[in-house]
PDB file of N, CA and C in Angstrom:
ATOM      1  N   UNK A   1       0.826  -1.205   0.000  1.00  0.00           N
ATOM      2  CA  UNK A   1       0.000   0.000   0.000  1.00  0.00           C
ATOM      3  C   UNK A   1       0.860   1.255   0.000  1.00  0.00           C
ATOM      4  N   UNK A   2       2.174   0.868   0.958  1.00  0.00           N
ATOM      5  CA  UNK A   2       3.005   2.752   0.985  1.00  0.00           C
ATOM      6  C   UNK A   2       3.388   2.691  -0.432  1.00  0.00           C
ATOM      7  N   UNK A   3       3.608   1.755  -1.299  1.00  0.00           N
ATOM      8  CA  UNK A   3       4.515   1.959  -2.645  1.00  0.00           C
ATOM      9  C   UNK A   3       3.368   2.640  -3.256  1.00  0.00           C
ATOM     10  N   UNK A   4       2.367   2.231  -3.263  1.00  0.00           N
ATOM     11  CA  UNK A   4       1.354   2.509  -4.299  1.00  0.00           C
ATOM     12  C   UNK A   4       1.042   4.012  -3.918  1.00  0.00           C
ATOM     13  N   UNK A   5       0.874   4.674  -2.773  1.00  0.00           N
ATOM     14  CA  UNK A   5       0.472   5.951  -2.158  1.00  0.00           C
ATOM     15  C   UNK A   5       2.018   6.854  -2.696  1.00  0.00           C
ATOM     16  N   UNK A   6       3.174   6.296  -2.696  1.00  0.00           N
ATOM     17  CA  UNK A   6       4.427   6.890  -2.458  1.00  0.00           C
ATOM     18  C   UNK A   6       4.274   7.044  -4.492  1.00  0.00           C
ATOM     19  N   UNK A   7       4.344   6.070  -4.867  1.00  0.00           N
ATOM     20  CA  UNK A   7       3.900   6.130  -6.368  1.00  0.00           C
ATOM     21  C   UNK A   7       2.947   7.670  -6.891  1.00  0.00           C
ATOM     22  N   UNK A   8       1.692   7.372  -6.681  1.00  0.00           N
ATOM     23  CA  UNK A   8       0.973   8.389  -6.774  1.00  0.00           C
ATOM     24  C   UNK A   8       1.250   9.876  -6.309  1.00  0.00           C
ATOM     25  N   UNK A   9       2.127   9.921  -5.135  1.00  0.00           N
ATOM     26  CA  UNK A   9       2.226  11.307  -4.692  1.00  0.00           C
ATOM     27  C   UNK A   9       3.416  11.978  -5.476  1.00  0.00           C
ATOM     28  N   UNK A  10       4.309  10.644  -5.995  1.00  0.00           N
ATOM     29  CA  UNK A  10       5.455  11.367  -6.968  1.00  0.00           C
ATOM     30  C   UNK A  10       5.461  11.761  -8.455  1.00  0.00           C
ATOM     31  N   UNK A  11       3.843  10.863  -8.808  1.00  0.00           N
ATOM     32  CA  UNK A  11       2.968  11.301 -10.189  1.00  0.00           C
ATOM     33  C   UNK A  11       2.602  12.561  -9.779  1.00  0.00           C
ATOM     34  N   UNK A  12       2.133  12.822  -8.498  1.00  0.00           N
ATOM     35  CA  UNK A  12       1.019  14.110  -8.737  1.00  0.00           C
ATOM     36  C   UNK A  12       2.075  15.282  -8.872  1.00  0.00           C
ATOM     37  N   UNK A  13       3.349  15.388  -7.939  1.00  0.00           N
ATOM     38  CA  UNK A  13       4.415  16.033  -7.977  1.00  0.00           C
ATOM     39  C   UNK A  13       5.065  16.420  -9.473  1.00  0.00           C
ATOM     40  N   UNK A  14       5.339  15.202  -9.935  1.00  0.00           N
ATOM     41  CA  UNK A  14       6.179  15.340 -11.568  1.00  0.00           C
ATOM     42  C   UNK A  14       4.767  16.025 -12.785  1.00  0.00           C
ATOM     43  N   UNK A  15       3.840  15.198 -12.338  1.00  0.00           N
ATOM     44  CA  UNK A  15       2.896  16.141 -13.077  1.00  0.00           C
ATOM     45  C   UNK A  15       2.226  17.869 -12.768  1.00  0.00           C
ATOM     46  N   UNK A  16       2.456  18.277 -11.824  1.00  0.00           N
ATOM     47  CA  UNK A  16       2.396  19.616 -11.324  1.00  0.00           C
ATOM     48  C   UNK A  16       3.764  20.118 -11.627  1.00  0.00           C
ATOM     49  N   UNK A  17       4.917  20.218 -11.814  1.00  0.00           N
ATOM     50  CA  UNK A  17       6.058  20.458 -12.485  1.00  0.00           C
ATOM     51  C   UNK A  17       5.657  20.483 -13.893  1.00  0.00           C
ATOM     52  N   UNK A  18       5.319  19.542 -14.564  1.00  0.00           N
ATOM     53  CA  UNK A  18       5.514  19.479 -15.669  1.00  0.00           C
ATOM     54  C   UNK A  18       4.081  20.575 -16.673  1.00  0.00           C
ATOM     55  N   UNK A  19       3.250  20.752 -15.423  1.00  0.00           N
ATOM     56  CA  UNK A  19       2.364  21.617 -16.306  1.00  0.00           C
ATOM     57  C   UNK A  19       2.643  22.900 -15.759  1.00  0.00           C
ATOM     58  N   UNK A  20       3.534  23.142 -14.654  1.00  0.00           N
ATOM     59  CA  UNK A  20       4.269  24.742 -14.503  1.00  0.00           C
ATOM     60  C   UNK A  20       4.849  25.059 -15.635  1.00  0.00           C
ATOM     61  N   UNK A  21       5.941  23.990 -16.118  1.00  0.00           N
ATOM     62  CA  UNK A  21       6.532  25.073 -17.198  1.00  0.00           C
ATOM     63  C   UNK A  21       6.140  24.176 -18.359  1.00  0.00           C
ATOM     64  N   UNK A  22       4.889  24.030 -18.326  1.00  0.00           N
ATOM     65  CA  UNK A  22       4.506  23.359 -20.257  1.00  0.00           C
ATOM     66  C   UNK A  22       4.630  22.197 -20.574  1.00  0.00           C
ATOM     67  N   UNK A  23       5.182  21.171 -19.959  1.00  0.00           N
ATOM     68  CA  UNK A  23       5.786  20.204 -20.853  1.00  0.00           C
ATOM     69  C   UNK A  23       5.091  19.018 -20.374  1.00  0.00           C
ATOM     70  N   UNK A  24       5.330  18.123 -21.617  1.00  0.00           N
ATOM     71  CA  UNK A  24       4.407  16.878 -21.826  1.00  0.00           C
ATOM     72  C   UNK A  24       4.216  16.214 -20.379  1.00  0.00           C
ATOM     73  N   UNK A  25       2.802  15.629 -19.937  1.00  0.00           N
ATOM     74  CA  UNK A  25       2.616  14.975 -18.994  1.00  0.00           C
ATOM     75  C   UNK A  25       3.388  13.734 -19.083  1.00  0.00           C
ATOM     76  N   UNK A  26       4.568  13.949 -17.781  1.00  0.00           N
ATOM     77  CA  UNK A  26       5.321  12.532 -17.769  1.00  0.00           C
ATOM     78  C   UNK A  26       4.574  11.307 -17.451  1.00  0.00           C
ATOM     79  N   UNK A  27       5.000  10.051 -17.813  1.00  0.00           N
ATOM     80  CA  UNK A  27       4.337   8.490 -17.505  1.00  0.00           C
ATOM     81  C   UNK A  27       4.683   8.841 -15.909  1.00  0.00           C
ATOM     82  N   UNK A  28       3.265   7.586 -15.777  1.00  0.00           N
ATOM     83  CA  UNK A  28       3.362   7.725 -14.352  1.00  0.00           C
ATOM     84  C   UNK A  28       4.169   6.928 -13.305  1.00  0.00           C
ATOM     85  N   UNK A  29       4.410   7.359 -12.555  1.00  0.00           N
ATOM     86  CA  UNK A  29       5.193   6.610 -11.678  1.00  0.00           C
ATOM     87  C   UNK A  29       4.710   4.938 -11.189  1.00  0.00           C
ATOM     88  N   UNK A  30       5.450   4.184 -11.108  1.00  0.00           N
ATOM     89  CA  UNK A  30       4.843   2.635 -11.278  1.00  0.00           C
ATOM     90  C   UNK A  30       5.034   1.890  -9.608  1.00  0.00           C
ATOM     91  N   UNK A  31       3.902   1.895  -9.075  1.00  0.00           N
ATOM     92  CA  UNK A  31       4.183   1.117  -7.691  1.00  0.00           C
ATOM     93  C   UNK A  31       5.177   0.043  -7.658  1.00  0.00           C
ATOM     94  N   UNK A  32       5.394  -0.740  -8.195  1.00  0.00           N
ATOM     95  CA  UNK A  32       6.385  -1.491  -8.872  1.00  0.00           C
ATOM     96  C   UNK A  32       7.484  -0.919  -8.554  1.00  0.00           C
ATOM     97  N   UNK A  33       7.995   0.117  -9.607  1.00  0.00           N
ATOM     98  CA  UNK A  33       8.807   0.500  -9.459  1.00  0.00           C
ATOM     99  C   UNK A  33       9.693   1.303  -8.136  1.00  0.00           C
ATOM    100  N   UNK A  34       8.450   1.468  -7.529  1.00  0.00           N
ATOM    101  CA  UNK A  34       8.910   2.034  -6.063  1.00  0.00           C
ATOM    102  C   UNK A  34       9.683   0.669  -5.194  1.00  0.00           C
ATOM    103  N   UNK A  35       8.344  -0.072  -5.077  1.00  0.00           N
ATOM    104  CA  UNK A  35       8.489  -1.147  -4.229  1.00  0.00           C
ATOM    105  C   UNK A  35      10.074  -2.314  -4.909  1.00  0.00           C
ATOM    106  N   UNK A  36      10.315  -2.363  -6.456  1.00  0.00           N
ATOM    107  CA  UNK A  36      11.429  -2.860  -6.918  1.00  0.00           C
ATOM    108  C   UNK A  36      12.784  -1.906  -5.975  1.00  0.00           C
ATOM    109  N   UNK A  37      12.697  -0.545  -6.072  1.00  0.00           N
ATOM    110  CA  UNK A  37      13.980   0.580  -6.052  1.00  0.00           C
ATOM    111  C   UNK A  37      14.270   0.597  -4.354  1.00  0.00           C
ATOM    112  N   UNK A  38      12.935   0.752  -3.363  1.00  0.00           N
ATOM    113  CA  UNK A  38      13.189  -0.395  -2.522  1.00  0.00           C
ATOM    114  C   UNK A  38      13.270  -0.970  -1.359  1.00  0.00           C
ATOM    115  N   UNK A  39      13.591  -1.927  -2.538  1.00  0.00           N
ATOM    116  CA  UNK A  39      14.171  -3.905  -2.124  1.00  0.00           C
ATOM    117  C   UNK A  39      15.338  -4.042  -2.834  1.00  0.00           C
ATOM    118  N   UNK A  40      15.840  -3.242  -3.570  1.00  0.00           N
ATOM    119  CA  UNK A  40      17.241  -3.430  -4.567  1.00  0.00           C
ATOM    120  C   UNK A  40      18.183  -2.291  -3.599  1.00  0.00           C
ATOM    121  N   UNK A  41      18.006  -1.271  -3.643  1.00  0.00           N
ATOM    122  CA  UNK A  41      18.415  -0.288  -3.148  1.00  0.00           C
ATOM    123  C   UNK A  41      19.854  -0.537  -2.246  1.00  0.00           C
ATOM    124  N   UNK A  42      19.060  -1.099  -1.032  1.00  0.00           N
ATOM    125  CA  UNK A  42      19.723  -1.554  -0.082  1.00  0.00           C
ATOM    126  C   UNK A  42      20.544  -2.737  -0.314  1.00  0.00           C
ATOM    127  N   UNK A  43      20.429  -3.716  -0.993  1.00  0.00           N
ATOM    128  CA  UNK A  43      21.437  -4.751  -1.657  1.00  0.00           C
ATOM    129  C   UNK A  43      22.535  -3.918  -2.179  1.00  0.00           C
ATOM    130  N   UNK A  44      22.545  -3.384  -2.809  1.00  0.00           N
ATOM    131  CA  UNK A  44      23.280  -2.277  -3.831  1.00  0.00           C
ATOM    132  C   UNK A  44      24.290  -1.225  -2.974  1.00  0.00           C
ATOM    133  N   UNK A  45      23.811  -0.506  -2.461  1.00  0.00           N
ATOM    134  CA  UNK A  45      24.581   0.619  -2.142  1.00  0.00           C
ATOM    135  C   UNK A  45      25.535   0.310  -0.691  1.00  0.00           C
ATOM    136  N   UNK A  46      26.473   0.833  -0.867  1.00  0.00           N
ATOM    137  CA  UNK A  46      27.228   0.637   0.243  1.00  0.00           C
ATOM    138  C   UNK A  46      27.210   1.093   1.651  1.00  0.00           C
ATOM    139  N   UNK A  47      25.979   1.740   1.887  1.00  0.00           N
ATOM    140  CA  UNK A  47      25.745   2.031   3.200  1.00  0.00           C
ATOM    141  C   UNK A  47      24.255   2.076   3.566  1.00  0.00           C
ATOM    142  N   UNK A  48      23.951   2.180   4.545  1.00  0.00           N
ATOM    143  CA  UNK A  48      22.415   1.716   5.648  1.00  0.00           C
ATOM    144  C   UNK A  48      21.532   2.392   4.566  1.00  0.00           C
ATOM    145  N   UNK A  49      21.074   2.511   3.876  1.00  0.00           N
ATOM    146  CA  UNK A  49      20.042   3.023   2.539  1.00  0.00           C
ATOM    147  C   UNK A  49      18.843   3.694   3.739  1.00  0.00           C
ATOM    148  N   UNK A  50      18.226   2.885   4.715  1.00  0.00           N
ATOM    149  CA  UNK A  50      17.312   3.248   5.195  1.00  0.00           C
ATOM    150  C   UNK A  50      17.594   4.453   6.564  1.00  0.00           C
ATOM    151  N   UNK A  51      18.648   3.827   7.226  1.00  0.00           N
ATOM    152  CA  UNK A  51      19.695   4.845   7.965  1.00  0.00           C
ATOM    153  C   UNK A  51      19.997   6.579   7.073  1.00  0.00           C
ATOM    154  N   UNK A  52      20.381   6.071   6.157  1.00  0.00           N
ATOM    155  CA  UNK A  52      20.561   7.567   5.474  1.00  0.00           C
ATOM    156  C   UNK A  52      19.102   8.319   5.153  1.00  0.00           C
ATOM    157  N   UNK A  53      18.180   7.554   4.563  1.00  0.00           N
ATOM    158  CA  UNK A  53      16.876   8.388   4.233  1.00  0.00           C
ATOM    159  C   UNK A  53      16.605   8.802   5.290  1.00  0.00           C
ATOM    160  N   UNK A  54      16.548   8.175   6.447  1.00  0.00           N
ATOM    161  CA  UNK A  54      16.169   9.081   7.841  1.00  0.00           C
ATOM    162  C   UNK A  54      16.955  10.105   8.239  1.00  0.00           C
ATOM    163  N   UNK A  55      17.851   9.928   8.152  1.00  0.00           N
ATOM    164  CA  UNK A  55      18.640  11.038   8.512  1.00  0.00           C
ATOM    165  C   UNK A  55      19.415  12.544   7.418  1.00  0.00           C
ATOM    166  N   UNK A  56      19.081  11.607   6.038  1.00  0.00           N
ATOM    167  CA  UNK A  56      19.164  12.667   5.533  1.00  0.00           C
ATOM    168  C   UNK A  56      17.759  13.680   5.257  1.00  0.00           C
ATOM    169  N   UNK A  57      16.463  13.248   5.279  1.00  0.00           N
ATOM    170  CA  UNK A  57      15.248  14.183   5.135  1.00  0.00           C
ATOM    171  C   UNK A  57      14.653  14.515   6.494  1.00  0.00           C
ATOM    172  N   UNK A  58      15.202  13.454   7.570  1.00  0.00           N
ATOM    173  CA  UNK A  58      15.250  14.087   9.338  1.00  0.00           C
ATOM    174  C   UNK A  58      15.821  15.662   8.803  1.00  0.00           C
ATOM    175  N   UNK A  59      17.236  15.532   8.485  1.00  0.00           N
ATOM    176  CA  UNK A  59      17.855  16.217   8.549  1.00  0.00           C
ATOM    177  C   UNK A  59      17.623  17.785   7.925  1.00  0.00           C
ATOM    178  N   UNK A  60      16.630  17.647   6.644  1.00  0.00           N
ATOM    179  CA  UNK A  60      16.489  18.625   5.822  1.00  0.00           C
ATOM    180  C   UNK A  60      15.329  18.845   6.216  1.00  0.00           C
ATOM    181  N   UNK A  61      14.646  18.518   7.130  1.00  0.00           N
ATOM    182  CA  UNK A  61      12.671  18.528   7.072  1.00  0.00           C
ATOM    183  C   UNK A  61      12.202  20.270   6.772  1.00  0.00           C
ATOM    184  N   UNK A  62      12.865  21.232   6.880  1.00  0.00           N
ATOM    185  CA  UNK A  62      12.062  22.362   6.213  1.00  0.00           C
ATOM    186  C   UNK A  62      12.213  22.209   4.655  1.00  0.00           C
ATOM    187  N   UNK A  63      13.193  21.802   4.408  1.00  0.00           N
ATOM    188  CA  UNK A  63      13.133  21.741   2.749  1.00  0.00           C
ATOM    189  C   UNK A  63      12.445  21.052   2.111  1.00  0.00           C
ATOM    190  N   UNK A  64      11.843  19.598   2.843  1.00  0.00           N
ATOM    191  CA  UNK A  64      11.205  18.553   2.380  1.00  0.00           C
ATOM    192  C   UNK A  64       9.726  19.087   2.737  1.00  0.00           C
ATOM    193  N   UNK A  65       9.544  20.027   3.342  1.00  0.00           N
ATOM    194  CA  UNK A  65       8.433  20.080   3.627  1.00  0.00           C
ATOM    195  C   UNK A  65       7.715  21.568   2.864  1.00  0.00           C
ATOM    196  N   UNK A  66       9.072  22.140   2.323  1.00  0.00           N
ATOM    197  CA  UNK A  66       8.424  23.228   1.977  1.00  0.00           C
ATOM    198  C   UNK A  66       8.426  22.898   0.016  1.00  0.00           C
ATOM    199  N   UNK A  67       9.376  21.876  -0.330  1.00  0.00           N
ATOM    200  CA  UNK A  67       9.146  21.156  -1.834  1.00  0.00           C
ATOM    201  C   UNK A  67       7.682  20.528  -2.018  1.00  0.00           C
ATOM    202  N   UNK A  68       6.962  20.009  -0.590  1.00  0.00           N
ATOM    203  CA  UNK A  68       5.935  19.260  -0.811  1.00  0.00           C
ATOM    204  C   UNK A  68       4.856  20.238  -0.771  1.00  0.00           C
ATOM    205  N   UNK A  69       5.362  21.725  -0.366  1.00  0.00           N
ATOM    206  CA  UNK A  69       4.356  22.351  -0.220  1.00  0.00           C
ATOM    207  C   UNK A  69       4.180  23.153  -1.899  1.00  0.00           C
ATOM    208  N   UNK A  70       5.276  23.350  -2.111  1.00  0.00           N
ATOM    209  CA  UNK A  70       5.374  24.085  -3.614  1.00  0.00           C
ATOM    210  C   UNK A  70       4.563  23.169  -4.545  1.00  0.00           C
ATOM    211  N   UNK A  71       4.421  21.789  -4.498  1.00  0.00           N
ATOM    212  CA  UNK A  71       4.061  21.161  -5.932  1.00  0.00           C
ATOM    213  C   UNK A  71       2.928  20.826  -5.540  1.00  0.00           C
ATOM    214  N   UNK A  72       1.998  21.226  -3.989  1.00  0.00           N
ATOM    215  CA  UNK A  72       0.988  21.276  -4.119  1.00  0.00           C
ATOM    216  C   UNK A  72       0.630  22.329  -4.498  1.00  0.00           C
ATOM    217  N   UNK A  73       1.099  23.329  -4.383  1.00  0.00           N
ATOM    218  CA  UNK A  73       0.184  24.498  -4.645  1.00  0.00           C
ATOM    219  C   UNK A  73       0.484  24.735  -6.336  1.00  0.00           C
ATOM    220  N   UNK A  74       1.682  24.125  -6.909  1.00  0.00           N
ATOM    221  CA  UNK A  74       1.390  24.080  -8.383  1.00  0.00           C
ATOM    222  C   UNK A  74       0.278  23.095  -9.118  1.00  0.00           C
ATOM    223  N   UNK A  75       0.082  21.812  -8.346  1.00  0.00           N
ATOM    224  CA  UNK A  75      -1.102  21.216  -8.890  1.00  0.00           C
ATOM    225  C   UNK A  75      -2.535  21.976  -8.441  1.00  0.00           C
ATOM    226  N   UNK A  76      -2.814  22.613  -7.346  1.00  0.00           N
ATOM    227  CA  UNK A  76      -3.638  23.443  -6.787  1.00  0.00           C
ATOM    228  C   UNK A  76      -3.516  24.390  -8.467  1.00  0.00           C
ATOM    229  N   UNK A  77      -2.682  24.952  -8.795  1.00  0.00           N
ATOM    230  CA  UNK A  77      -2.622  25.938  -9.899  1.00  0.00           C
ATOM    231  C   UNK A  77      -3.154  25.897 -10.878  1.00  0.00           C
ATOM    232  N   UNK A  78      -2.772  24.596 -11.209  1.00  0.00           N
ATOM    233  CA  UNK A  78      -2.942  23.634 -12.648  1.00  0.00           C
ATOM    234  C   UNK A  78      -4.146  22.602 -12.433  1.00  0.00           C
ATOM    235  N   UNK A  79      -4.704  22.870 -11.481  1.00  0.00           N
ATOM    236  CA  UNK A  79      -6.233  22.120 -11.517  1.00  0.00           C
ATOM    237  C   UNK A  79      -6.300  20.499 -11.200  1.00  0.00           C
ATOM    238  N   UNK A  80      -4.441  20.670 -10.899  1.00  0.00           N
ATOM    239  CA  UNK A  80      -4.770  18.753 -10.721  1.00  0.00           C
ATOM    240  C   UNK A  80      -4.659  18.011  -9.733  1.00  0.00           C
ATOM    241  N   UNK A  81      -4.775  16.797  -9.021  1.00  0.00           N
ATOM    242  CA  UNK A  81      -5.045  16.118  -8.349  1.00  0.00           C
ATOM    243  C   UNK A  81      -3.666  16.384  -6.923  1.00  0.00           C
ATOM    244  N   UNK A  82      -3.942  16.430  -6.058  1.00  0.00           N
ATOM    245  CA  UNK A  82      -2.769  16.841  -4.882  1.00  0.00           C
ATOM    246  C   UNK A  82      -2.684  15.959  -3.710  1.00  0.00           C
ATOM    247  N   UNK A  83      -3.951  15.157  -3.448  1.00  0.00           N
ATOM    248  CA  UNK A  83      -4.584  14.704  -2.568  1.00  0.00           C
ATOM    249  C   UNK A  83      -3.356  13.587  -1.895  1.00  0.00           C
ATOM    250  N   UNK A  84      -2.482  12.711  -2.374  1.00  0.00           N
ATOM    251  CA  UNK A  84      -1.525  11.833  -2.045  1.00  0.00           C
ATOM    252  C   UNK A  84      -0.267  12.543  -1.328  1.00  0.00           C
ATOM    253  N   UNK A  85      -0.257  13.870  -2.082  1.00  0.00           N
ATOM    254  CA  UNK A  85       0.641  15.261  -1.681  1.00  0.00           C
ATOM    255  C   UNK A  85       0.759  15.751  -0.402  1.00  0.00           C
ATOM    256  N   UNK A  86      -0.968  15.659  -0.312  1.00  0.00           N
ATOM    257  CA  UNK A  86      -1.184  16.718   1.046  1.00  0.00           C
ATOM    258  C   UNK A  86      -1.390  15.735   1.859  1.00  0.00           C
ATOM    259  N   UNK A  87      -1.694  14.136   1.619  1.00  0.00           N
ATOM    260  CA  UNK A  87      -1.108  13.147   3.347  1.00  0.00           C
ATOM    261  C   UNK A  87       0.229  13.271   3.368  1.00  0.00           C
ATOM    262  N   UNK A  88       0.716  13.147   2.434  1.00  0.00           N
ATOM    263  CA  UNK A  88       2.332  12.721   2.754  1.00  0.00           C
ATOM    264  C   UNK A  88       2.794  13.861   3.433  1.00  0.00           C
ATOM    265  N   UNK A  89       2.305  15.381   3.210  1.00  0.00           N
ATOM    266  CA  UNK A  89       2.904  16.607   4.058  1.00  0.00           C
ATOM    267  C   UNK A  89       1.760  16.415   5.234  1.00  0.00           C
ATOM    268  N   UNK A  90       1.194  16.045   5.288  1.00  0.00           N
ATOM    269  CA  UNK A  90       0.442  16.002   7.335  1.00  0.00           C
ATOM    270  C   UNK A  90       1.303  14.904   7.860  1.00  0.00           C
ATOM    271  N   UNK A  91       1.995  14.075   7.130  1.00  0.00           N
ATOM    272  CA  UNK A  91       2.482  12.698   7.954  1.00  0.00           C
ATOM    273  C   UNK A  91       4.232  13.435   8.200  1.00  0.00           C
ATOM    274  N   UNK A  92       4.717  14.507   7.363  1.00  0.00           N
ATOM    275  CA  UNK A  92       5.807  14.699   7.990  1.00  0.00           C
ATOM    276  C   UNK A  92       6.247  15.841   8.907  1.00  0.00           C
ATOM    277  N   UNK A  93       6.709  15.493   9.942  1.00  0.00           N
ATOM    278  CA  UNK A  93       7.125  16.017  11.337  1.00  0.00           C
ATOM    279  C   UNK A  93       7.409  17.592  10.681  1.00  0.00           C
ATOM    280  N   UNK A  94       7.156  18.562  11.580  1.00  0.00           N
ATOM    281  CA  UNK A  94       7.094  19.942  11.588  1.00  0.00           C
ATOM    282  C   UNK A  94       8.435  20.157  11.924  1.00  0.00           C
TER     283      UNK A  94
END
């Protein structure tokens, strides 16, 4: 279920970008592909994959929170769907 929600909120994102400055609606992001990137991820890279995401967007949380706020208010702009957007910004820490 988080891949599929995490999926959708990074469609609604790339598609609110992409109708700010004009350009073709990108394919959508593939639950799959979340849930593949991961489970590979961490095989792959040479350090705690899940250790670092915490601590690196712990670390940045006004920036992460104020990117999630910008591409809602560009889909807010552009008339399109935000709704996956605006849980994922109530679920992250102030």
């Amino acid at each position: 279920r988080s891949a599929r929600r995490l999926a959708a909120a990074a469609t609604q994102a790339r598609n609110a970008v992409a109708a700010e400055f004009d350009s073709p609606v990108p394919r959508p992001v593939r639950p799959q592909a979340v849930r593949t990137a991961l489970a590979v991820l961490p095989r792959l890279a040479p350090f705690d994959v899940p250790q670092y995401l915490r601590s690196h967007f712990g670390g940045h949380g006004e920036q992460t929170l104020r990117m999630l706020q910008d591409w809602i208010a560009l889909g807010r702009r552009h008339g399109l769907p935000t709704g996956e957007l605006e849980e994922l910004l109530e679920r992250v820490p102030a």
